[in-house]
Protein backbone atom coordinates (compact mmCIF):
# COMPACT_ATOMS: atom_id res chain seq x y z
CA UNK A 1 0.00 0.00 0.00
CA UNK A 2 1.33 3.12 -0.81
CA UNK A 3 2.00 5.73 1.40
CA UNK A 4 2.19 9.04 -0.52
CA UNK A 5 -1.11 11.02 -0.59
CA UNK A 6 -1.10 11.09 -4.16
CA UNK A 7 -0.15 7.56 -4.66
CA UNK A 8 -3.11 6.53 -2.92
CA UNK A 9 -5.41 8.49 -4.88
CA UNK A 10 -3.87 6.75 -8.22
CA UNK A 11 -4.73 3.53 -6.10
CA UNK A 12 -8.16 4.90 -5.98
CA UNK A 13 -8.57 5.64 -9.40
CA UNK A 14 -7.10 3.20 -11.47
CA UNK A 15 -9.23 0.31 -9.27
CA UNK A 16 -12.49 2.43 -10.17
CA UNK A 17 -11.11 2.38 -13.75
CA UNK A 18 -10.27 -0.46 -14.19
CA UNK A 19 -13.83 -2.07 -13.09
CA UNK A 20 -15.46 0.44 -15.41
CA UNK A 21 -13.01 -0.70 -18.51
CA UNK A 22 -13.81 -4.66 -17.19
CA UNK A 23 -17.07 -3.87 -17.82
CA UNK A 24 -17.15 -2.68 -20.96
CA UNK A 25 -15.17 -5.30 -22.20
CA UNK A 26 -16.76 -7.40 -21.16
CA UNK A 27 -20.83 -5.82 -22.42
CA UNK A 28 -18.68 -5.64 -25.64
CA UNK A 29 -17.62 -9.55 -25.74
CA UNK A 30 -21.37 -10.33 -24.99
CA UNK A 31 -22.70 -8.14 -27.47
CA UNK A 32 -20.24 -10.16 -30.48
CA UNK A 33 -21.31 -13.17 -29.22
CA UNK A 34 -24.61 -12.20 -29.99
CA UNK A 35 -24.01 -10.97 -33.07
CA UNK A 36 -22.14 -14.05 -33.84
CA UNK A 37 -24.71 -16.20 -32.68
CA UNK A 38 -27.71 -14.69 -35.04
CA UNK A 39 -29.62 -16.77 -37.21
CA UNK A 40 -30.50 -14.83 -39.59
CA UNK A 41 -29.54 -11.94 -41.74
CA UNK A 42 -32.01 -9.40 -40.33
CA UNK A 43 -31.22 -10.56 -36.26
CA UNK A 44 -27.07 -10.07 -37.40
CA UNK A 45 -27.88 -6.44 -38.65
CA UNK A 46 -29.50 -5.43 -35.21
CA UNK A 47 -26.93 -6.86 -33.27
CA UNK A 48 -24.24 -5.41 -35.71
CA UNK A 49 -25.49 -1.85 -34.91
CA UNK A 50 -25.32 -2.92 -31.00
CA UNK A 51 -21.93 -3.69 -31.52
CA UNK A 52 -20.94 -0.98 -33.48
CA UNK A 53 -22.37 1.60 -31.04
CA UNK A 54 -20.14 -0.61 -28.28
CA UNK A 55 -17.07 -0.15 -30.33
CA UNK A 56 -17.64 3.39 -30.97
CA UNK A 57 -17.86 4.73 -27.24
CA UNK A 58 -15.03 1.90 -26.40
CA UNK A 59 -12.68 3.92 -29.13
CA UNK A 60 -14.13 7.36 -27.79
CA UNK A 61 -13.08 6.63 -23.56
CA UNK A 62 -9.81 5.17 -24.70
CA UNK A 63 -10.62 1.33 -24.10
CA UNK A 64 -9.94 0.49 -27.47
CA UNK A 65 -7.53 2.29 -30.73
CA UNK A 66 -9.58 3.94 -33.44
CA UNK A 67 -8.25 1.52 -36.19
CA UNK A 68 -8.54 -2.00 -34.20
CA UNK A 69 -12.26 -0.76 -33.54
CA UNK A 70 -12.25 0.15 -37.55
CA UNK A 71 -10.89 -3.14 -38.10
CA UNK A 72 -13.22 -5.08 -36.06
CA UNK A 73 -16.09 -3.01 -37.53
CA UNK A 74 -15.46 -3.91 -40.94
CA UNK A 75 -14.88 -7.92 -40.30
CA UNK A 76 -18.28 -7.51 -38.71
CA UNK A 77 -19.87 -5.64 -41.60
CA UNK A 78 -18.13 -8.39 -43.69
CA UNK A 79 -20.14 -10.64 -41.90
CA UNK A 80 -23.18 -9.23 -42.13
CA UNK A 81 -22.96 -9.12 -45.91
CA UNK A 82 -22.11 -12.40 -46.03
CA UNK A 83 -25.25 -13.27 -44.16
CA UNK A 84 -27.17 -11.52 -46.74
């Protein structure tokens, strides 16, 4: 444990961070899945647009870079066309 005030507060932080970034990895994960698991064409493009929103606010609070959540955006849309 750290015994500089401003040590502690980094404690503080990055544990409150770190839950919040856990959990939207891990709404993000669950939302693919979904997507993944659609049966048909129309289901995969509702759950595409889930998952896109996901990947756009992970890229925006710094979860995720801008081009793996471009990359993982267009294998997804790949899918979806494929679907179709």
């Amino acid at each position: 444990m750290p015994n500089i005030k401003s040590a502690k507060k980094r404690v503080r932080l990055s544990r409150t961070a770190n839950a919040r970034n856990r959990a939207v990895r891990s709404r993000l994960r669950t939302a693919v899945k979904c997507f993944e698991n659609a049966e048909n064409a129309k289901t995969a493009e509702v759950e595409y647009r889930k998952v896109q929103i996901l990947l756009d606010r992970a890229a925006t609070g710094g979860l995720l870079h801008q081009n793996t959540v471009a990359r993982m955006k267009s294998n997804l849309a790949r899918r979806v066309g494929a679907m179709s």
